[in-house]
N, C-alpha and C. Protein backbone atom coordinates (compact mmCIF):
# COMPACT_ATOMS: atom_id res chain seq x y z
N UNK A 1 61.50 -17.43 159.24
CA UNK A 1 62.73 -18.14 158.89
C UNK A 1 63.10 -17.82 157.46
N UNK A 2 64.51 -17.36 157.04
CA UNK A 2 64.78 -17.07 155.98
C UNK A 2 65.93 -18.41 155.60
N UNK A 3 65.69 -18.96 154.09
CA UNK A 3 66.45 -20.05 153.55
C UNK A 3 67.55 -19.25 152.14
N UNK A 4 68.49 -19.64 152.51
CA UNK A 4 68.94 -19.19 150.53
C UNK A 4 69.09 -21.12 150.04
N UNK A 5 69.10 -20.99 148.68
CA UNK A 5 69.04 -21.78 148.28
C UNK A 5 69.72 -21.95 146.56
N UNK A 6 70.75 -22.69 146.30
CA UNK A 6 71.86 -22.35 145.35
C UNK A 6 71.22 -23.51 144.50
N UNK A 7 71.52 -23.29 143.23
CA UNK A 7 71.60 -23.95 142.36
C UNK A 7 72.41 -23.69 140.72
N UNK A 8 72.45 -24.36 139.78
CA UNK A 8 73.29 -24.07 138.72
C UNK A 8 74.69 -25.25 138.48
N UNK A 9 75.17 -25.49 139.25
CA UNK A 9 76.37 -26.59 139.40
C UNK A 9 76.13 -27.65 138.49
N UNK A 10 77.35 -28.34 138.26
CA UNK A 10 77.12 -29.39 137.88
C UNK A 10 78.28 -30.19 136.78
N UNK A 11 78.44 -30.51 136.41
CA UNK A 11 80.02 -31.06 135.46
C UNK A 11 80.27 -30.27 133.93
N UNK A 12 81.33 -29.64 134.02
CA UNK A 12 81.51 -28.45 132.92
C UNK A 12 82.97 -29.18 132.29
N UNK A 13 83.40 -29.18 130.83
CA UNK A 13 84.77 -29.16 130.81
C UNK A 13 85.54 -28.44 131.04
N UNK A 14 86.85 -28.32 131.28
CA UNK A 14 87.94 -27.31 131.43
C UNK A 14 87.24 -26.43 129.94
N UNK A 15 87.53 -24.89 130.54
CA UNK A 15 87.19 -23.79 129.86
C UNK A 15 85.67 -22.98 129.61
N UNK A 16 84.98 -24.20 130.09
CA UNK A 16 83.79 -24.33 129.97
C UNK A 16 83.38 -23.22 130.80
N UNK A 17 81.67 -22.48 130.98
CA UNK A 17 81.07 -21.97 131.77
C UNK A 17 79.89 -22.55 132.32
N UNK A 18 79.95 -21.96 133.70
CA UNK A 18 78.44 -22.02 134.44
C UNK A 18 77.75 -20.90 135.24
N UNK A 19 76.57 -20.70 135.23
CA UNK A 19 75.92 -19.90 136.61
C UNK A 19 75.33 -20.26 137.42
N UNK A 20 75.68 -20.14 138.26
CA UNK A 20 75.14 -20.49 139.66
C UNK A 20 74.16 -19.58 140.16
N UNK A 21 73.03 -19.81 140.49
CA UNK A 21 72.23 -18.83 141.35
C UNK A 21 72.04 -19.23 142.77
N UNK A 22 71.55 -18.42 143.91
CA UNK A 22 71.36 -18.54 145.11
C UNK A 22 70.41 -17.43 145.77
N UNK A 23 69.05 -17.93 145.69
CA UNK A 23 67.34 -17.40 146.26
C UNK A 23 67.40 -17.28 147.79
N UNK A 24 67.09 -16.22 147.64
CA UNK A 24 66.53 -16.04 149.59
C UNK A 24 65.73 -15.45 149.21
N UNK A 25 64.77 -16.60 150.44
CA UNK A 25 62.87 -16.78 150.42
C UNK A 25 62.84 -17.03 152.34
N UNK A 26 61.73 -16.28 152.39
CA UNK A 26 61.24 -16.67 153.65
C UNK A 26 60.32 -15.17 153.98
N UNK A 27 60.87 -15.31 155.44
CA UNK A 27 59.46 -13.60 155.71
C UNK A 27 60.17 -12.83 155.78
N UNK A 28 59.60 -11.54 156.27
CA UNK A 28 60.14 -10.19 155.96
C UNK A 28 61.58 -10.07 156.27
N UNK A 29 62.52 -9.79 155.13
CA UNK A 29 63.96 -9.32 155.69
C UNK A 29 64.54 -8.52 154.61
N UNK A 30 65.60 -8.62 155.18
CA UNK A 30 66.69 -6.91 154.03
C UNK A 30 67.98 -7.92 153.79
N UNK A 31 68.00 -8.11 152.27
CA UNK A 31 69.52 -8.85 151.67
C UNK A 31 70.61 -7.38 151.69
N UNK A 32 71.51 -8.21 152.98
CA UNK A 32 72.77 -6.92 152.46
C UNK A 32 73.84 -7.45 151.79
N UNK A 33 74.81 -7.28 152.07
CA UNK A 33 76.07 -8.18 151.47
C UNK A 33 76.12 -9.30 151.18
N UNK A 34 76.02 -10.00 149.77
CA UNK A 34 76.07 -11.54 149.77
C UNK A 34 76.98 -12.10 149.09
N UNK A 35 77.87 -13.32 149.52
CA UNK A 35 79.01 -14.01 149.14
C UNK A 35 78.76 -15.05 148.54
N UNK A 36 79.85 -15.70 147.34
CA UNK A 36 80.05 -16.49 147.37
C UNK A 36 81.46 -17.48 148.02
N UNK A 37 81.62 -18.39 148.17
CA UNK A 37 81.95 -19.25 149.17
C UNK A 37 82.49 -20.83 148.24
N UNK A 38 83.80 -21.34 148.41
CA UNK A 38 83.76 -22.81 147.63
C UNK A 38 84.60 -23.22 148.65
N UNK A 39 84.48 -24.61 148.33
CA UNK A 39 85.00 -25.55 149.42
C UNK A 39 85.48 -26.62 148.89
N UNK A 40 87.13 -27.47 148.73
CA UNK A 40 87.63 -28.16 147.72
C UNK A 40 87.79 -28.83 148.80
N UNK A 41 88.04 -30.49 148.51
CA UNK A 41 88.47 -31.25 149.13
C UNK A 41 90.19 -31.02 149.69
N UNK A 42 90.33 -31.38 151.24
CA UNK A 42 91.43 -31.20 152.00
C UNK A 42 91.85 -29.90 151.62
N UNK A 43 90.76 -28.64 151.63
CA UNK A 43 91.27 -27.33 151.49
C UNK A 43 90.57 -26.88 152.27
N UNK A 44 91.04 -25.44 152.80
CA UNK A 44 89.83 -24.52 153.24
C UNK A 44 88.86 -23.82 152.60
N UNK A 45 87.98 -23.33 153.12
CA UNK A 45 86.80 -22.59 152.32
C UNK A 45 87.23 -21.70 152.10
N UNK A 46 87.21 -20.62 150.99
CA UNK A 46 87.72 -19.84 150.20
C UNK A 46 86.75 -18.87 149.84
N UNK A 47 86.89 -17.58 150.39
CA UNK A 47 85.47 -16.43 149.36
C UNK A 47 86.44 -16.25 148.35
N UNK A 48 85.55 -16.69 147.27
CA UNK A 48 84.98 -16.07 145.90
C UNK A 48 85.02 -14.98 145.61
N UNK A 49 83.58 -14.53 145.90
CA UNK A 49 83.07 -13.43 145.48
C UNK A 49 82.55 -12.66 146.31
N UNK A 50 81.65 -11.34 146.21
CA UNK A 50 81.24 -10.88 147.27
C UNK A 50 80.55 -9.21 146.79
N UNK A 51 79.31 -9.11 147.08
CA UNK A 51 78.68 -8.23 146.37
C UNK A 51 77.91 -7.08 147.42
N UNK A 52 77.62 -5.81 147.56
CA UNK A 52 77.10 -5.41 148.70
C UNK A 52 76.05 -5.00 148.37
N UNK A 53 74.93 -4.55 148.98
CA UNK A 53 73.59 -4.53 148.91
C UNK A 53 73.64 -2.77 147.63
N UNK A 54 74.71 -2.58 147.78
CA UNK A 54 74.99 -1.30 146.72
C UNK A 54 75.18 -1.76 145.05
N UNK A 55 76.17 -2.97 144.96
CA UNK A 55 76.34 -2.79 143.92
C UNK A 55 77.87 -3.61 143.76
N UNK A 56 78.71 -3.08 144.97
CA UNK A 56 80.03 -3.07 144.93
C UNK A 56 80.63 -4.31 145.46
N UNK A 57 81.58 -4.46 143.95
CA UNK A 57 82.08 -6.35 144.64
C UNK A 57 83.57 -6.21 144.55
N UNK A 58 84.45 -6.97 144.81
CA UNK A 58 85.53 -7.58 145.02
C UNK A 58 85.68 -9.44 145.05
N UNK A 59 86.87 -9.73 144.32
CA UNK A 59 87.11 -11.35 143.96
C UNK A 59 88.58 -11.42 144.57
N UNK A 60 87.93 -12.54 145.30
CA UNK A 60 89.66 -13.84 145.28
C UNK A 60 90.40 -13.52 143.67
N UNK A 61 91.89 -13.29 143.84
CA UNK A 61 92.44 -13.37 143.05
C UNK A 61 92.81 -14.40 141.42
N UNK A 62 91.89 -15.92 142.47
CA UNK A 62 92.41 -16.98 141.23
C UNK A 62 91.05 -16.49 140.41
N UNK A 63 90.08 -15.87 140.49
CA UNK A 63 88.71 -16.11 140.01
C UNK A 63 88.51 -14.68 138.75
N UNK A 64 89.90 -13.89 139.15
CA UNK A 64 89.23 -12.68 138.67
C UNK A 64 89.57 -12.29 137.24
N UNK A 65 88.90 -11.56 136.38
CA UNK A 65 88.75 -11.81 135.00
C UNK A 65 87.58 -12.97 134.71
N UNK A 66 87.78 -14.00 135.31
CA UNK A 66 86.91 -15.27 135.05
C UNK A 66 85.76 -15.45 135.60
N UNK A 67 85.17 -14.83 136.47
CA UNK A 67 83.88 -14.63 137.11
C UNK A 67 83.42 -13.22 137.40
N UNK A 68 82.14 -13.49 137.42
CA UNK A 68 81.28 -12.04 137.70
C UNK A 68 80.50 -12.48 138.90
N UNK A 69 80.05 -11.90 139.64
CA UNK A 69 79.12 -12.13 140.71
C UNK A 69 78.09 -10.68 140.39
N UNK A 70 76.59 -10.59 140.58
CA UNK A 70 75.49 -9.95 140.34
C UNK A 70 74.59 -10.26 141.19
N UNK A 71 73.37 -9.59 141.17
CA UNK A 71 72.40 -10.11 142.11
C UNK A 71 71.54 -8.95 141.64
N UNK A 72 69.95 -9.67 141.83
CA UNK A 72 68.56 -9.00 141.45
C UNK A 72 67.76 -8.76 142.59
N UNK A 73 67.92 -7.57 143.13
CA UNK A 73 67.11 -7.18 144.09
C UNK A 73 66.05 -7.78 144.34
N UNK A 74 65.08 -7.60 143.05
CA UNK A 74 63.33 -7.68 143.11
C UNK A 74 63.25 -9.07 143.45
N UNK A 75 64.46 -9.79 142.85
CA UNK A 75 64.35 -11.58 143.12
C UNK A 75 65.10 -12.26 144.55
N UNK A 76 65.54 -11.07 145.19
CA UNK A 76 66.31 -11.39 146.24
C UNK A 76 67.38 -12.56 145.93
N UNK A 77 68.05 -12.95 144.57
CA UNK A 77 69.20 -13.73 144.25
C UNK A 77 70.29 -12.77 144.11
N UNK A 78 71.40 -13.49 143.94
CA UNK A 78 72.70 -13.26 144.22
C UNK A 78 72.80 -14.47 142.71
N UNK A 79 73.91 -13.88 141.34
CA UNK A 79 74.48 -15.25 140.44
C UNK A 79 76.18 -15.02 141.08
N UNK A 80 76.54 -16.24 140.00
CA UNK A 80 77.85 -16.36 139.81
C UNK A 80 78.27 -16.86 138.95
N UNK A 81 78.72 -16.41 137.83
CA UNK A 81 79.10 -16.16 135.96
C UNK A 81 80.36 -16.42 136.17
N UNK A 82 80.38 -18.05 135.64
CA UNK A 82 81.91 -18.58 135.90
C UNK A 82 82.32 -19.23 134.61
N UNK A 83 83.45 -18.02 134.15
CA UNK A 83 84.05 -18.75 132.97
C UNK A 83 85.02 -19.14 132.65
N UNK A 84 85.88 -19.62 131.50
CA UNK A 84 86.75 -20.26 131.10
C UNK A 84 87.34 -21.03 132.64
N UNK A 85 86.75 -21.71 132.74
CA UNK A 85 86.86 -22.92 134.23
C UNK A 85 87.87 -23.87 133.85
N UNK A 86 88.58 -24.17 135.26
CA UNK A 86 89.72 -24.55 135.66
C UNK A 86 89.60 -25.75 136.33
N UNK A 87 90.11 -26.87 136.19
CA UNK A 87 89.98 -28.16 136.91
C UNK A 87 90.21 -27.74 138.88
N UNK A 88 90.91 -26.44 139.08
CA UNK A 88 91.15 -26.34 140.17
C UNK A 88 89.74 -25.30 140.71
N UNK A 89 89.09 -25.20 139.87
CA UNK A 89 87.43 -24.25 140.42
C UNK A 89 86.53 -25.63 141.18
N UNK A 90 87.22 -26.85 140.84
CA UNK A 90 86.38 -27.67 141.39
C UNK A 90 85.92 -27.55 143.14
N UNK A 91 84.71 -27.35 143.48
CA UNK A 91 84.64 -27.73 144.59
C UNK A 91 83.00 -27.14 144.69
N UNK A 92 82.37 -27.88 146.20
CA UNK A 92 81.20 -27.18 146.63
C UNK A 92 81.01 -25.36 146.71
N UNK A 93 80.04 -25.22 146.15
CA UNK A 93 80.07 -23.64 146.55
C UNK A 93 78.88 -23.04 147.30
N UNK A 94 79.14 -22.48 147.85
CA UNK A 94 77.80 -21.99 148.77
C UNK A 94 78.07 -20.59 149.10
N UNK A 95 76.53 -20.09 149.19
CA UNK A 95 76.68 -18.15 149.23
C UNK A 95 76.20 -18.54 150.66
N UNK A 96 76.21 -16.92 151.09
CA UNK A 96 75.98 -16.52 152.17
C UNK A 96 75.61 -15.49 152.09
N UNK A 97 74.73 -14.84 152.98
CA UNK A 97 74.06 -13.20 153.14
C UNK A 97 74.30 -12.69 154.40
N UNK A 98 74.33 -11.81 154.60
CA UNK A 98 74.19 -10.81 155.50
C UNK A 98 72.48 -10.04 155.77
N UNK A 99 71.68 -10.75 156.58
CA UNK A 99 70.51 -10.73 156.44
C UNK A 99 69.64 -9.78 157.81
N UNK A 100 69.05 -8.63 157.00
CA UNK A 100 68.12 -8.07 158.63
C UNK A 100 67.36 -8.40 158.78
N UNK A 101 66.60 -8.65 160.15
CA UNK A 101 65.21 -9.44 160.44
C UNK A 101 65.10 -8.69 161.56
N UNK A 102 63.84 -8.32 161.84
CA UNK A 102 63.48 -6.96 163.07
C UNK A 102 64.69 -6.29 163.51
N UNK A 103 64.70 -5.86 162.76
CA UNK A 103 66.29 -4.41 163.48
C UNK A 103 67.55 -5.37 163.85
N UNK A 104 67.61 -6.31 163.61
CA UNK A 104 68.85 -7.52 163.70
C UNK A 104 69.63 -7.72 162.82
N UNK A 105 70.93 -8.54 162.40
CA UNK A 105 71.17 -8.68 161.68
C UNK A 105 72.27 -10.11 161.37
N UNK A 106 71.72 -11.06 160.96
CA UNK A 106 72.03 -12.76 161.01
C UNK A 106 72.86 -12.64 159.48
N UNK A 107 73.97 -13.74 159.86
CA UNK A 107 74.85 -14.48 158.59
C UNK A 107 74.08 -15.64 158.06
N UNK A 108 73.56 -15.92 157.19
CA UNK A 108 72.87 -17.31 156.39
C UNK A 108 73.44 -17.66 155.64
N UNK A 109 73.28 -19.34 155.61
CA UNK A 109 74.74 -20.17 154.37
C UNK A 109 73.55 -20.69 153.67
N UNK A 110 73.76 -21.18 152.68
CA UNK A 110 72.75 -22.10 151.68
C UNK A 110 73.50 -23.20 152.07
N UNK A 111 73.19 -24.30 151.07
CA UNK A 111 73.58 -25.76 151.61
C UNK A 111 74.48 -25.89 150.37
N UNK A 112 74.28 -25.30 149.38
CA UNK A 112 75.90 -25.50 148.67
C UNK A 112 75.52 -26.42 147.55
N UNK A 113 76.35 -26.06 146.39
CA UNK A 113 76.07 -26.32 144.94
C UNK A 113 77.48 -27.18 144.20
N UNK A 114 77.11 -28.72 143.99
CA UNK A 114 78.77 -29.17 143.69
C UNK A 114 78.79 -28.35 141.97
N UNK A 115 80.06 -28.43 142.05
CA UNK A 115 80.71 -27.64 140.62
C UNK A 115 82.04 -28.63 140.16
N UNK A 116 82.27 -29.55 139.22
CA UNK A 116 83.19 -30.10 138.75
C UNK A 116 83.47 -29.64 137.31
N UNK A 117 84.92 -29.35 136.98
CA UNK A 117 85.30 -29.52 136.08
C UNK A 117 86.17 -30.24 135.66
N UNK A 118 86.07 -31.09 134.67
CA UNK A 118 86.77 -32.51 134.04
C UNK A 118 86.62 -32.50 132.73
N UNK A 119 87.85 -32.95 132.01
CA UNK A 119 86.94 -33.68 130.52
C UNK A 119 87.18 -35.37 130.85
């Protein structure tokens, strides 16, 4: 069984930064493509970010300039380098992978990291 697991969130002021990380742990598998993912109240879920097991990412338009998305192989994480933040970045965020397990290949969500910004 493979878990990701996010953390970093938490109450920032407008302009402010945060990073978010998100670990996948469990038994033998291959991290390919991994997303990030936010979720605002009475909105839909929205990708972020999105990184491929190469290197190569692409951003939602409101995010870009203002976030980086990265990820460390050897650590099997995925970050998310979020700056000069916006009262409208508020919401849950959760990654996702693209994960192989015996010649297969499964979508995994983490359980999601709240992110508020307020002063």
């Amino acid at each position: 069984q493979v878990q990701l697991v996010e953390s970093g969130g938490g109450l920032v002021q407008p302009g402010g930064s945060l990073r978010l990380s998100c670990a996948a742990s469990g038994s033998t598998f291959s991290l390919n493509t991994m997303r990030w993912y936010r979720q605002a109240p009475r909105k839909q879920r929205e990708l972020v970010a999105a990184i491929t097991s190469g290197g190569s990412t692409n951003y939602a338009d409101s995010v870009k300039g203002r976030f980086t998305i990265s990820r460390d192989n050897a650590k099997n994480t995925v970050y998310l380098e979020m700056n000069s933040l916006k009262p409208e970045d508020t919401a849950v965020y959760l990654c996702n992978a693209d994960i192989g397990i015996a010649g297969y290949m499964y979508l995994y969500w983490g359980q999601g990291t709240q992110v508020t910004v307020s002063s």
